[in-house]
C-alpha atoms as a PDB file:
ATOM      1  CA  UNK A   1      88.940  83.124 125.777  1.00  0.00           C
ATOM      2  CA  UNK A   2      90.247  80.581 123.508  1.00  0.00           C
ATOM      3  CA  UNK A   3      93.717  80.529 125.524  1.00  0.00           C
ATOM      4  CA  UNK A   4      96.881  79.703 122.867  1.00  0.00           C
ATOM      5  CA  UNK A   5      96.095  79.408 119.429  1.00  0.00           C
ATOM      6  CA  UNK A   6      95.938  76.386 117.330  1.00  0.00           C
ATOM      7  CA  UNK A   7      99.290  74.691 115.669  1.00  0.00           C
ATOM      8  CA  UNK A   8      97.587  74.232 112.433  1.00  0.00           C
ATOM      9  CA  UNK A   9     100.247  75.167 109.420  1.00  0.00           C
ATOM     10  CA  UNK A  10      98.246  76.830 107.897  1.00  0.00           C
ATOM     11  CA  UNK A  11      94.521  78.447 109.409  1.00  0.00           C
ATOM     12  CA  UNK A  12      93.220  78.796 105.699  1.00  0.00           C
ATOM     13  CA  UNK A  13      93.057  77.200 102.360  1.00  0.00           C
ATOM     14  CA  UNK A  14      91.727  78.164  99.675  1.00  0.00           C
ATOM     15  CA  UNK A  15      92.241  75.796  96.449  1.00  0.00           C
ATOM     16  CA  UNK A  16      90.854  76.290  92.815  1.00  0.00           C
ATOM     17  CA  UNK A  17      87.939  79.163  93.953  1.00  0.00           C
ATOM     18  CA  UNK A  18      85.698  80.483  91.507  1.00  0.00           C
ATOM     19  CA  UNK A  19      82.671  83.072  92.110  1.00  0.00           C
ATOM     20  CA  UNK A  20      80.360  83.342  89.068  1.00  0.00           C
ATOM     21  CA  UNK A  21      77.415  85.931  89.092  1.00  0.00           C
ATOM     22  CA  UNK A  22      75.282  84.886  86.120  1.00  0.00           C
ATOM     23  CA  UNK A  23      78.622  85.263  83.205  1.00  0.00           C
ATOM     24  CA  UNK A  24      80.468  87.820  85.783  1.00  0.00           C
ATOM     25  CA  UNK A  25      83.332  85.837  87.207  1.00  0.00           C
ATOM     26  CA  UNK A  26      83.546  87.699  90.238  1.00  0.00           C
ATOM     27  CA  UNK A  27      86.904  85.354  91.320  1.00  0.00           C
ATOM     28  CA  UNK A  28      88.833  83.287  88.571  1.00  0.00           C
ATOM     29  CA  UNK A  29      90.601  79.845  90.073  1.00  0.00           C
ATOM     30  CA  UNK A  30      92.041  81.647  93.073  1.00  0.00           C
ATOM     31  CA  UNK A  31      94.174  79.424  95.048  1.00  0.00           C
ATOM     32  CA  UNK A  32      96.526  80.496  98.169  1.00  0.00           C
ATOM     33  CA  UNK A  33      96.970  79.686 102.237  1.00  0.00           C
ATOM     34  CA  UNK A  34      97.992  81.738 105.320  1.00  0.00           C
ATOM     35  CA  UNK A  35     100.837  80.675 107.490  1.00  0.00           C
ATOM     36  CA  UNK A  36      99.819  81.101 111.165  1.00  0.00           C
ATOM     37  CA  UNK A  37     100.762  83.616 113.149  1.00  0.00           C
ATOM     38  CA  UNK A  38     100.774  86.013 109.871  1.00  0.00           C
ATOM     39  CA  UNK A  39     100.057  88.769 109.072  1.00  0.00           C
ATOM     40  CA  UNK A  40      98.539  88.446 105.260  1.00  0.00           C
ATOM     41  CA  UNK A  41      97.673  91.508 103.339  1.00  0.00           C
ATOM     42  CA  UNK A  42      95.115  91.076 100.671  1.00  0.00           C
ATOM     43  CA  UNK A  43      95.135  93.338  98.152  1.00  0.00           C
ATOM     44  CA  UNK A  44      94.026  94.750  94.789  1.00  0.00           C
ATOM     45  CA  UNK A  45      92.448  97.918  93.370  1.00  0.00           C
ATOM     46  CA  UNK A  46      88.599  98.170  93.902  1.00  0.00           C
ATOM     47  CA  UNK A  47      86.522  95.437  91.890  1.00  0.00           C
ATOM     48  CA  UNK A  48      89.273  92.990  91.862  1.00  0.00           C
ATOM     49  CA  UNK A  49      87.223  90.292  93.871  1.00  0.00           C
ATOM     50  CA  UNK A  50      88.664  90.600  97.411  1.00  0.00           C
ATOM     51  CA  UNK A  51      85.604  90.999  99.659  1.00  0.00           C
ATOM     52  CA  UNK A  52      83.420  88.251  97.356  1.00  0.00           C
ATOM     53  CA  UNK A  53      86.530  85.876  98.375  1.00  0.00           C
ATOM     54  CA  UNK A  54      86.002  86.449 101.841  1.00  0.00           C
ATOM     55  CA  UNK A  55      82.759  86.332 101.675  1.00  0.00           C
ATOM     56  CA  UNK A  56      83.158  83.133 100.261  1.00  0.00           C
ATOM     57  CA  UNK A  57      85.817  82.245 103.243  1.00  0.00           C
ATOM     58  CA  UNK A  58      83.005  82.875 105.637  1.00  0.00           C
ATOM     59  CA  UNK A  59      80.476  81.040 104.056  1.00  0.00           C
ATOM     60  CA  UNK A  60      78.769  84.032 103.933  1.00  0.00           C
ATOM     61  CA  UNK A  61      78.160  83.038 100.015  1.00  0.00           C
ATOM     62  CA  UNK A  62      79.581  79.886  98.630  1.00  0.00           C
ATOM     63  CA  UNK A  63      82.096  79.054  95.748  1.00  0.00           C
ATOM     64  CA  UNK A  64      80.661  78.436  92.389  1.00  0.00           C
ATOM     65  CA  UNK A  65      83.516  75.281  92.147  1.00  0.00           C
ATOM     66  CA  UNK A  66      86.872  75.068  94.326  1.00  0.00           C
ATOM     67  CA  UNK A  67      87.372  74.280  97.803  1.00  0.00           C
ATOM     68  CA  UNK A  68      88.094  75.833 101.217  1.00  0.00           C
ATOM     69  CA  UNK A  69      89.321  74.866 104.619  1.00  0.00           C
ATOM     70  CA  UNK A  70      89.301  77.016 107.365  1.00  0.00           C
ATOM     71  CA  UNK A  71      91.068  76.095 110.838  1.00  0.00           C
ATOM     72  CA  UNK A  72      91.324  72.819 109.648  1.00  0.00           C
ATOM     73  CA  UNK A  73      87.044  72.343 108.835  1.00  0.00           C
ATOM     74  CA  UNK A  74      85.315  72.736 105.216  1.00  0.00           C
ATOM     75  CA  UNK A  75      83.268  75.464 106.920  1.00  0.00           C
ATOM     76  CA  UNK A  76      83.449  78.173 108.663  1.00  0.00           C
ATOM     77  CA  UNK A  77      80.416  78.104 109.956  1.00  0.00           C
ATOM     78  CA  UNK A  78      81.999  74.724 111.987  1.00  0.00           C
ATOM     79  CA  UNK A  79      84.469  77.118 113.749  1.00  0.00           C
ATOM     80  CA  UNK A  80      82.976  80.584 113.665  1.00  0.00           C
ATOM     81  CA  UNK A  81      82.995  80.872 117.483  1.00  0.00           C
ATOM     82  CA  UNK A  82      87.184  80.563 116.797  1.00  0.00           C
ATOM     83  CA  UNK A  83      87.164  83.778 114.028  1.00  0.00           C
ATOM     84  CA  UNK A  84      86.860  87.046 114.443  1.00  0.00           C
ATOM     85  CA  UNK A  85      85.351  89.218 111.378  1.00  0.00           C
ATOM     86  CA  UNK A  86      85.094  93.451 110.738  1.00  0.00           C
ATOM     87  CA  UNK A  87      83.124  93.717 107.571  1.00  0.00           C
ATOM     88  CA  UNK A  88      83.422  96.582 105.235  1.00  0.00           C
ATOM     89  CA  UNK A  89      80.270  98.041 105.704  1.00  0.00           C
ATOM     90  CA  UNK A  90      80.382  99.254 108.866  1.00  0.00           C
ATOM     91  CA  UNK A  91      78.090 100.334 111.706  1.00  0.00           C
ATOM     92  CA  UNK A  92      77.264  99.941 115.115  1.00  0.00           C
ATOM     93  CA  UNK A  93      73.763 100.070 117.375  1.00  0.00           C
ATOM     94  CA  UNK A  94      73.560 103.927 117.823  1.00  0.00           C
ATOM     95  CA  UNK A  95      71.662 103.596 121.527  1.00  0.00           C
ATOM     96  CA  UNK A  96      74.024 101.379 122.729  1.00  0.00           C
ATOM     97  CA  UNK A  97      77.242 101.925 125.049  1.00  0.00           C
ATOM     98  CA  UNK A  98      80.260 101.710 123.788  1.00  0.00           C
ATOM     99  CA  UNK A  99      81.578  98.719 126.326  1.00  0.00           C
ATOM    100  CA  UNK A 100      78.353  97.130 126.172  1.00  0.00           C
ATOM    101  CA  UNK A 101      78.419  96.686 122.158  1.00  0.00           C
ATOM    102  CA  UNK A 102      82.011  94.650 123.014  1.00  0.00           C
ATOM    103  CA  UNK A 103      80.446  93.095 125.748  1.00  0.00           C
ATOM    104  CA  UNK A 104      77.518  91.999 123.315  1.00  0.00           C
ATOM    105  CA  UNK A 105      79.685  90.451 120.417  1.00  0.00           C
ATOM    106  CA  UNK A 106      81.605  88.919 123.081  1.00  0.00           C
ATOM    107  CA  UNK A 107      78.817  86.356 124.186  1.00  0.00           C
ATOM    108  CA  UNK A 108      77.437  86.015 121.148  1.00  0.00           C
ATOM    109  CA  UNK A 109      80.792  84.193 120.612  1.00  0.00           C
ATOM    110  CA  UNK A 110      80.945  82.374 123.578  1.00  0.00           C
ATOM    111  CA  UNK A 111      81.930  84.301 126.721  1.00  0.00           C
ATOM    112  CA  UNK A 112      80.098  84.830 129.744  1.00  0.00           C
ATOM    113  CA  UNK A 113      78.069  88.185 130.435  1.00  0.00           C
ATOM    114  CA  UNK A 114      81.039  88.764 133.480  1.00  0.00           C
ATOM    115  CA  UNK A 115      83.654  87.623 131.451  1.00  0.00           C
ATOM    116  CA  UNK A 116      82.592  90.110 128.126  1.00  0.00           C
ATOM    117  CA  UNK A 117      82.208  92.892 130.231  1.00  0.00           C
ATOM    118  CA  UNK A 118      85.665  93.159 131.907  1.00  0.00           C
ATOM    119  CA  UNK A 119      87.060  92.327 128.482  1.00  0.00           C
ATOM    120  CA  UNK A 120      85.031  94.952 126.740  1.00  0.00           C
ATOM    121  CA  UNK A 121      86.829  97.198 129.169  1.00  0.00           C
ATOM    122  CA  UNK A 122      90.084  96.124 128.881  1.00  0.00           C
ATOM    123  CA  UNK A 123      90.327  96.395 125.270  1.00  0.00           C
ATOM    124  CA  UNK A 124      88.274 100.331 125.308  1.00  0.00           C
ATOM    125  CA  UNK A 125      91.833 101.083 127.938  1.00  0.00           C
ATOM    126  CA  UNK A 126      94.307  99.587 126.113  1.00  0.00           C
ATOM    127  CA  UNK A 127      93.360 101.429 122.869  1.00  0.00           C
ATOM    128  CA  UNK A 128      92.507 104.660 124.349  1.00  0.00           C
ATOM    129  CA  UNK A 129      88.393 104.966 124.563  1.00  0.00           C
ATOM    130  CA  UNK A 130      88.680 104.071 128.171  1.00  0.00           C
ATOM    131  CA  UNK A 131      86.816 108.084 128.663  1.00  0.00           C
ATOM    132  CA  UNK A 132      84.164 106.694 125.798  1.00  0.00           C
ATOM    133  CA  UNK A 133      83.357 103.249 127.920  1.00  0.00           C
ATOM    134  CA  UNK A 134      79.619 104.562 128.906  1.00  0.00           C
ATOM    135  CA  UNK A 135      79.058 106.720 126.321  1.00  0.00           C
ATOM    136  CA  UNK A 136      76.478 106.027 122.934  1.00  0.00           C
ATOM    137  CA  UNK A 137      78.262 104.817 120.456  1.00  0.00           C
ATOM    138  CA  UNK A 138      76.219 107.836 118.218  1.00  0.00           C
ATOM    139  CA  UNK A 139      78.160 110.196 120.542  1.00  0.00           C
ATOM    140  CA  UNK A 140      81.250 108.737 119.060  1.00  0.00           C
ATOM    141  CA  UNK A 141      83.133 110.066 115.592  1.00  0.00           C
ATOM    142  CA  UNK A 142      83.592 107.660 112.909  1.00  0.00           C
ATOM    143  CA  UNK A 143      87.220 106.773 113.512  1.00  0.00           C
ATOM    144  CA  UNK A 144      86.235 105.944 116.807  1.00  0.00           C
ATOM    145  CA  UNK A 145      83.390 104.073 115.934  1.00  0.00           C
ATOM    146  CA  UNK A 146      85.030 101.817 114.021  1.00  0.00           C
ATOM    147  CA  UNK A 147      87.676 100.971 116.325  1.00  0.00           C
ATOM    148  CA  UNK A 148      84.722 100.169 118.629  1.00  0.00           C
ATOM    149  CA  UNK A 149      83.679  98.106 115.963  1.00  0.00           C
ATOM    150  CA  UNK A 150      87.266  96.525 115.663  1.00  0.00           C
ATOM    151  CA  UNK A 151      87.111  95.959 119.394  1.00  0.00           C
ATOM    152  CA  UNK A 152      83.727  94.109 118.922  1.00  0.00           C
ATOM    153  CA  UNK A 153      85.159  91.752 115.999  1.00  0.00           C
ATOM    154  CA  UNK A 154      87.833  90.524 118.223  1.00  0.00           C
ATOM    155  CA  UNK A 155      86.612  90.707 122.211  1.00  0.00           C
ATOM    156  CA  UNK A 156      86.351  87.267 122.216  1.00  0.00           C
ATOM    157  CA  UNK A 157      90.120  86.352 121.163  1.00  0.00           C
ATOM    158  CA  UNK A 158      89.605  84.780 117.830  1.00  0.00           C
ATOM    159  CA  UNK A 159      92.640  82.679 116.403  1.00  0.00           C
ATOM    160  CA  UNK A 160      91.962  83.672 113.139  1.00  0.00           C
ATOM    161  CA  UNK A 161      91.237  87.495 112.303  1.00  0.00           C
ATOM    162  CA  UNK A 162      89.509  88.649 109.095  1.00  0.00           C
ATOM    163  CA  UNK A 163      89.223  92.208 108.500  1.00  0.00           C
ATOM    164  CA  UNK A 164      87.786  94.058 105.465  1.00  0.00           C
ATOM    165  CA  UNK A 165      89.492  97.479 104.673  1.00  0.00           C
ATOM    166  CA  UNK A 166      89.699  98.186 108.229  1.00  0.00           C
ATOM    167  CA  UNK A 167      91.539 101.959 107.159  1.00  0.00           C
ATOM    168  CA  UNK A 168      88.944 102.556 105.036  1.00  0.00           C
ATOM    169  CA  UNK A 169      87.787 106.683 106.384  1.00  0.00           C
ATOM    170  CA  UNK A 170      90.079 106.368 109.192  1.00  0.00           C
ATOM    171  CA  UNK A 171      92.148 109.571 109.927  1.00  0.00           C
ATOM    172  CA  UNK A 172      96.041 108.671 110.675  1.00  0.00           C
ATOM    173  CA  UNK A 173      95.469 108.894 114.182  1.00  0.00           C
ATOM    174  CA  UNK A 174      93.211 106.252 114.446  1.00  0.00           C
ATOM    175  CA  UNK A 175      94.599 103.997 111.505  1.00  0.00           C
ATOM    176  CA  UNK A 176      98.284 104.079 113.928  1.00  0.00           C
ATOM    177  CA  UNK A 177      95.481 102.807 116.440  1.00  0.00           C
ATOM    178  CA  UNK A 178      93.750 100.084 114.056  1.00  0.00           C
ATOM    179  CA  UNK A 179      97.955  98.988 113.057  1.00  0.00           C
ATOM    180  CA  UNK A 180      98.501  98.828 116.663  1.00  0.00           C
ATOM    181  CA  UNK A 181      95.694  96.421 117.135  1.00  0.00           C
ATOM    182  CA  UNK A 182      96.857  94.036 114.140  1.00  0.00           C
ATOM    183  CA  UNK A 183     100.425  93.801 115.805  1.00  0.00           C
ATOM    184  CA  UNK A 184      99.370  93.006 118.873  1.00  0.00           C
ATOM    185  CA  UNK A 185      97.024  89.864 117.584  1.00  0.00           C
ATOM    186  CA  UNK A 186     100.070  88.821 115.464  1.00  0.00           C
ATOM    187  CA  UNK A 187     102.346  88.790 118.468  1.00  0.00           C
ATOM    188  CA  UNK A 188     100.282  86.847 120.226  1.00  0.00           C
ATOM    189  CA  UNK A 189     100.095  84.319 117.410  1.00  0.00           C
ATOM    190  CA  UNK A 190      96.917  85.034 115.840  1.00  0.00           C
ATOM    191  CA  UNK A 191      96.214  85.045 112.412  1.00  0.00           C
ATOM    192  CA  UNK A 192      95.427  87.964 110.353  1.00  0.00           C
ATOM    193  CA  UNK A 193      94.329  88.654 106.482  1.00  0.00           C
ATOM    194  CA  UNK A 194      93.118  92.326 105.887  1.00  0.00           C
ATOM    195  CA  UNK A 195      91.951  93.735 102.594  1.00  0.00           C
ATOM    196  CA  UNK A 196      92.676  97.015 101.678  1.00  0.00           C
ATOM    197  CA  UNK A 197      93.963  99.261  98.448  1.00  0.00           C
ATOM    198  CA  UNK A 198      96.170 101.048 100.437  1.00  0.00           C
ATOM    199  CA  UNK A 199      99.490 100.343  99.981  1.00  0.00           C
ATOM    200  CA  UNK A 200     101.071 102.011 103.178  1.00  0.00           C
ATOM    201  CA  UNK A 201      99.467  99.874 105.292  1.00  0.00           C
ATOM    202  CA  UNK A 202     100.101  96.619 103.630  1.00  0.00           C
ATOM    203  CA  UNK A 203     104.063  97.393 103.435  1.00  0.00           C
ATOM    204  CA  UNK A 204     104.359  98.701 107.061  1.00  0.00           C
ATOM    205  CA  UNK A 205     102.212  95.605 108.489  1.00  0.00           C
ATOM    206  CA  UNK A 206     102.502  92.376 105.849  1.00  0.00           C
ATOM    207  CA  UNK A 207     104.769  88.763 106.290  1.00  0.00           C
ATOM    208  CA  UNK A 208     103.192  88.396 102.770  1.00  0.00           C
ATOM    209  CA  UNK A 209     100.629  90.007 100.475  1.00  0.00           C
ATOM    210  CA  UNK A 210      97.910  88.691  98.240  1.00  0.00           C
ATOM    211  CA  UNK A 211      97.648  90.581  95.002  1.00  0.00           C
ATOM    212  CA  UNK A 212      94.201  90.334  93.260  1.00  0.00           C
ATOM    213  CA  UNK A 213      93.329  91.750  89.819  1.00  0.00           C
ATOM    214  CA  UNK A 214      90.120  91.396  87.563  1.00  0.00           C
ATOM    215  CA  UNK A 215      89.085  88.585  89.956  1.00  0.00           C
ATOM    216  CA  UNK A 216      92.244  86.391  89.184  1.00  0.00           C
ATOM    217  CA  UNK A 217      95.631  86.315  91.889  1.00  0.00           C
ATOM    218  CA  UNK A 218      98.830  87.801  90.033  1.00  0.00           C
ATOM    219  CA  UNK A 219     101.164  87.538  92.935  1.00  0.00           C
ATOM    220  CA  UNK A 220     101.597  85.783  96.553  1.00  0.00           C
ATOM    221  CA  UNK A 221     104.530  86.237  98.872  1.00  0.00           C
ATOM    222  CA  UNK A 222     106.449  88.371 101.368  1.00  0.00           C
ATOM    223  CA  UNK A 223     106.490  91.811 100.307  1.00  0.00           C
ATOM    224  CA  UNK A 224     110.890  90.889  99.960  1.00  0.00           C
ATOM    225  CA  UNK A 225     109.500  89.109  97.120  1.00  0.00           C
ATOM    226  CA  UNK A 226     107.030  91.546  95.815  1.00  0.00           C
ATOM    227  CA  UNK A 227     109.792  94.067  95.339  1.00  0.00           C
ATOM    228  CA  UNK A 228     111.943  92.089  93.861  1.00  0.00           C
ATOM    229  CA  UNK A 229     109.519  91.954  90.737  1.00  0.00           C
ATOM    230  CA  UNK A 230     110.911  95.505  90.062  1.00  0.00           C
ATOM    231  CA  UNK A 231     114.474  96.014  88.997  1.00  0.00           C
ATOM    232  CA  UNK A 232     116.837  97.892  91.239  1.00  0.00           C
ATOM    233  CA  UNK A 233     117.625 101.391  90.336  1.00  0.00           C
ATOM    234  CA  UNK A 234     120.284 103.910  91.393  1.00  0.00           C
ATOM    235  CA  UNK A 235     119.256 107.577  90.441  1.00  0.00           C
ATOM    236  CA  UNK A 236     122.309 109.871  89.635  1.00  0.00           C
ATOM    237  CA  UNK A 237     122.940 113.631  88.638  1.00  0.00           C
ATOM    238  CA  UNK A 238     125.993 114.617  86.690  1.00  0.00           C
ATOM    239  CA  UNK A 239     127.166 117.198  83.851  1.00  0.00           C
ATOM    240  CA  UNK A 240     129.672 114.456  82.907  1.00  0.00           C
ATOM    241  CA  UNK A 241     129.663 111.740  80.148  1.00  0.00           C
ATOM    242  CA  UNK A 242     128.553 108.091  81.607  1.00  0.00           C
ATOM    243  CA  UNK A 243     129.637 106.221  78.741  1.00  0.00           C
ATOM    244  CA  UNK A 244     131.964 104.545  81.349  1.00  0.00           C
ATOM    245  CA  UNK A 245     128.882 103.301  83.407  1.00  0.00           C
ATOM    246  CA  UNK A 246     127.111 101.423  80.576  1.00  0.00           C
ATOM    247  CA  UNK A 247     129.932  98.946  80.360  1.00  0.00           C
ATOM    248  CA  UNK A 248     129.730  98.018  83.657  1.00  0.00           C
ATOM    249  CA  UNK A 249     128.602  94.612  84.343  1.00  0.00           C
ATOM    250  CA  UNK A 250     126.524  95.273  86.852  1.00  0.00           C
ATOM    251  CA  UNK A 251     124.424  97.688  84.990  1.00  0.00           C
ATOM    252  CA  UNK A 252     121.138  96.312  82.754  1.00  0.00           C
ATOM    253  CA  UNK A 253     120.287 100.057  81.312  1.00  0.00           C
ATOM    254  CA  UNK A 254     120.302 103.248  81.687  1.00  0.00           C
ATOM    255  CA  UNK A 255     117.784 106.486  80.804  1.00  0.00           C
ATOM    256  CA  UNK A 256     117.647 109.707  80.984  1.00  0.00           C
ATOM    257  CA  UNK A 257     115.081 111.419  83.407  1.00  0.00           C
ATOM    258  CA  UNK A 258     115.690 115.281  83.178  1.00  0.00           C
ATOM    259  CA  UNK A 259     118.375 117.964  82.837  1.00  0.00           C
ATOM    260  CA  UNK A 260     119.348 120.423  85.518  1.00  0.00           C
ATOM    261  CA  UNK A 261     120.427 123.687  84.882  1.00  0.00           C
ATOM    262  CA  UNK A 262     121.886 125.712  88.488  1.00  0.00           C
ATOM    263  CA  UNK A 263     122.842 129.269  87.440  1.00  0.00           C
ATOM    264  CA  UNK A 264     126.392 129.688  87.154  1.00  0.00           C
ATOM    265  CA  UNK A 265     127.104 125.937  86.765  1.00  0.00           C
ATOM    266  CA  UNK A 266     127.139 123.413  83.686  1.00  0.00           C
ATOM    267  CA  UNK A 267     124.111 121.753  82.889  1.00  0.00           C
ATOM    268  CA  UNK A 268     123.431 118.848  84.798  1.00  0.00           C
ATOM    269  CA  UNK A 269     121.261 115.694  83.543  1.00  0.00           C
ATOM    270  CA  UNK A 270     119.567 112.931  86.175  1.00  0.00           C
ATOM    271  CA  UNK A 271     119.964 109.266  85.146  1.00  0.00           C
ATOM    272  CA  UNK A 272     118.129 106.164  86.344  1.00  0.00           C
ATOM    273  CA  UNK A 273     120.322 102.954  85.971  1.00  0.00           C
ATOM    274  CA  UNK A 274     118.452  99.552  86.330  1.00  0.00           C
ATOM    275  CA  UNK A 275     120.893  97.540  88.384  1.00  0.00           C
ATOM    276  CA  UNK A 276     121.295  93.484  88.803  1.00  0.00           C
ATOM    277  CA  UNK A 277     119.343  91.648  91.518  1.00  0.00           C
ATOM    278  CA  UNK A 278     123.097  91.169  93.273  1.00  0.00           C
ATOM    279  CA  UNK A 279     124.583  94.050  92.408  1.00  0.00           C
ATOM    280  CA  UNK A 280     126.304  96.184  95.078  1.00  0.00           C
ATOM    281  CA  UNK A 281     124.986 100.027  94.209  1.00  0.00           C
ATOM    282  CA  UNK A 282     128.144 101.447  95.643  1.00  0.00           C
ATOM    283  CA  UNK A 283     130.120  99.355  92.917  1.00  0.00           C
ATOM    284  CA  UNK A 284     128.191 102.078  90.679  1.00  0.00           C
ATOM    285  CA  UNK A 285     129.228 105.098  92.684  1.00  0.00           C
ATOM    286  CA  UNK A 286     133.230 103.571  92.984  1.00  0.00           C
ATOM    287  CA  UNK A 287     132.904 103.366  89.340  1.00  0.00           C
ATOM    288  CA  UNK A 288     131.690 106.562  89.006  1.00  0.00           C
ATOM    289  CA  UNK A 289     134.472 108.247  90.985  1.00  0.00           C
ATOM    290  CA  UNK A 290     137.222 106.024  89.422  1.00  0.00           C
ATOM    291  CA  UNK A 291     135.718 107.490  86.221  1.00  0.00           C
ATOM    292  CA  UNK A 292     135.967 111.280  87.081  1.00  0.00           C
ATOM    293  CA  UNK A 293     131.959 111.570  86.785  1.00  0.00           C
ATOM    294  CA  UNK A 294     131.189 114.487  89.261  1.00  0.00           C
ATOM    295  CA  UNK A 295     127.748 113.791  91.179  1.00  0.00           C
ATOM    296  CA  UNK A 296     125.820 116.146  91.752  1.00  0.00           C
ATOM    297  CA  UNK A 297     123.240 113.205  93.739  1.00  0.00           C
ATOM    298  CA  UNK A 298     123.863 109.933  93.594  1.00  0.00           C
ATOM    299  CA  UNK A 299     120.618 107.577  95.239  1.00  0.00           C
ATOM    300  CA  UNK A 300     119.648 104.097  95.591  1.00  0.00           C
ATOM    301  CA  UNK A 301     116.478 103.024  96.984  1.00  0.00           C
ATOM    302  CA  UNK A 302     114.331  99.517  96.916  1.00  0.00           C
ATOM    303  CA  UNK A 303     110.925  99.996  95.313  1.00  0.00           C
ATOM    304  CA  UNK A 304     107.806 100.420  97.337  1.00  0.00           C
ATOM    305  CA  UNK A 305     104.759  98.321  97.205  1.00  0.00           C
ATOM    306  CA  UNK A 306     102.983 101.063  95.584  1.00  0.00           C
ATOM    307  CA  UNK A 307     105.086 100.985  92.781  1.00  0.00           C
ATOM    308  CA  UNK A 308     105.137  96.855  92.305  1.00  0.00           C
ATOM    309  CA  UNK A 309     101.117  97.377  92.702  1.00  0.00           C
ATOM    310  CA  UNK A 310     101.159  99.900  89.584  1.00  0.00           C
ATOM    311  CA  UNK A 311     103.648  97.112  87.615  1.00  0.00           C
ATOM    312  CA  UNK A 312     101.870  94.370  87.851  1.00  0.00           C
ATOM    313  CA  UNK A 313      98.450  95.569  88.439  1.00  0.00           C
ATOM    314  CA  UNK A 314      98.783  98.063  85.189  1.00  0.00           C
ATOM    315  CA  UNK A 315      96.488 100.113  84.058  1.00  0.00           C
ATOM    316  CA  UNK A 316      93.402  98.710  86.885  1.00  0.00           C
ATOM    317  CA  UNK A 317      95.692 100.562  89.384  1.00  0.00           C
ATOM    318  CA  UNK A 318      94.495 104.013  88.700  1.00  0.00           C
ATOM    319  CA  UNK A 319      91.427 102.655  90.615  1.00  0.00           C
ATOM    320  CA  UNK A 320      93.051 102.347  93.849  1.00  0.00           C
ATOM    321  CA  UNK A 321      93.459 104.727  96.451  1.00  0.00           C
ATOM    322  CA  UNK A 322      96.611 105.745  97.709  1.00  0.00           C
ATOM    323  CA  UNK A 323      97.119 107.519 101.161  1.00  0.00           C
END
């Protein structure tokens, strides 16, 4: 066990990284850090160079030009015994017991045969395989397989947690499990960077996100910031004019989405208004009764990451997989 984790600022840095295969830049001049104790989402649609920077993180391949520091050494390799790594292909020694696989990974980073194996249990308990412990891991299903695998990547307590679409085939079940396991790293001050092109996960889990496109970074922040990149919008239904709304102060513009017609009532048209960064939306619906303008709906609602990946992405975004 490697006991508390380090007080470095920052476990990672990455400054200036470029991947070239033959004229393919795999990764343009990608440059970014982790806070500790994060959780970092790293995302972008498939293609967009997030597993070759990994890679690249783990020394697994090495940086055509750029540099990068991980847990305060120029290679991981220096400090591998301290990280804990789920690749995206996945897989797992069929023959093999399900607490024994843990229990392997587990010295191969360092802990003793005793200490492994009790580990390699308490981890199977905690995340419900405790009834799988002495079973083949070919007995298991594939969600389950790779949370065995999960287990594996992190028995021996690494401070710094890299994880490559770790939801990828998971049912929900088992990706509540896989979120479950993040959190729990994160509260106890790990680090944590996961790829993945699903949005859900990044917005329910992320301190801050990593956006990749076409091999080059197009945003890095908290996801606060990464919906602020979208304007705020209040939806509203009415039959009434809004002329009174567009003079508002507080309003950028206004369009109109679709009209409504109820039997036996007037037809009714839905308007989105784009709204100020400070703007109170309830200024909107005060102005709106002050006006006379019956609602038929009024609705205000902060963008989701899903829609600030299909901004600023554009049209590379049909790629991705929502779920």
């Amino acid at each position: 066990m490697n006991g508390s984790p380090t007080s470095l600022a920052s476990p990672l840095e990455v400054r200036g990284v470029t991947k070239l295969f033959g004229d393919f830049r795999a990764v343009d001049d990608v440059s970014f850090s982790l806070p500790a104790g994060s959780i970092h989402g790293f995302l972008g649609p498939n293609g967009a160079g997030k597993t070759t920077t990994i890679r690249m993180i783990l020394e697994i391949i090495k940086p055509t030009s750029g540099s990068i520091n991980v847990l305060g050494h120029a290679s991981a390799l220096e400090v591998r015994q301290r990280i804990g790594y789920l690749p995206e292909e996945k897989g797992l020694y069929k023959k093999m017991k399900c607490w024994a696989v843990i229990a392997y990974f587990a010295t191969l980073k360092g802990l003793s045969r005793k200490a492994a194996k009790q580990r390699a249990f308490e981890l199977l308990e905690r995340y419900g395989l405790k009834d799988f412990a002495t079973k083949p891991t070919e007995a298991l299903s594939k969600g389950m397989g790779q949370k065995v695998q999960m287990l594996a990547s992190i028995a021996h307590d690494p401070e710094f947690v890299i994880l490559d679409e770790p939801f990828s085939g998971l049912d929900p079940v088992n990706q509540q499990v896989m979120e479950d396991i993040i959190r729990d790293m994160a509260k106890r001050g790990r680090t944590v960077l996961f790829s993945t092109h699903v949005m859900q996960h990044a917005e329910r889990l992320c301190d801050r996100i990593l956006l990749m496109a076409k091999g080059r970074k197009i945003f890095d922040g908290t996801v606060v910031e990464a919906k602020r990149t979208i304007p705020r919008r209040v939806r509203i239904e009415t039959g009434n004019d809004i002329a009174r709304l567009r003079e508002l102060s507080e309003v950028v513009s206004i369009r109109e989405l679709e009209a409504t017609n109820v039997a036996g009532s007037p037809t009714a048209a839905h308007w989105e208004l784009e709204i100020r960064e400070n703007a109170d939306p309830q200024s909107i619906l005060q102005a709106c009764f002050a006006s006379g303008i019956r609602l038929r709906s009024f609705n205000q609602s902060d963008p989701t990451l899903h829609e600030v990946f299909m901004r600023l992405v554009g049209p590379d975004a049909k790629e991705a997989t929502f779920r």
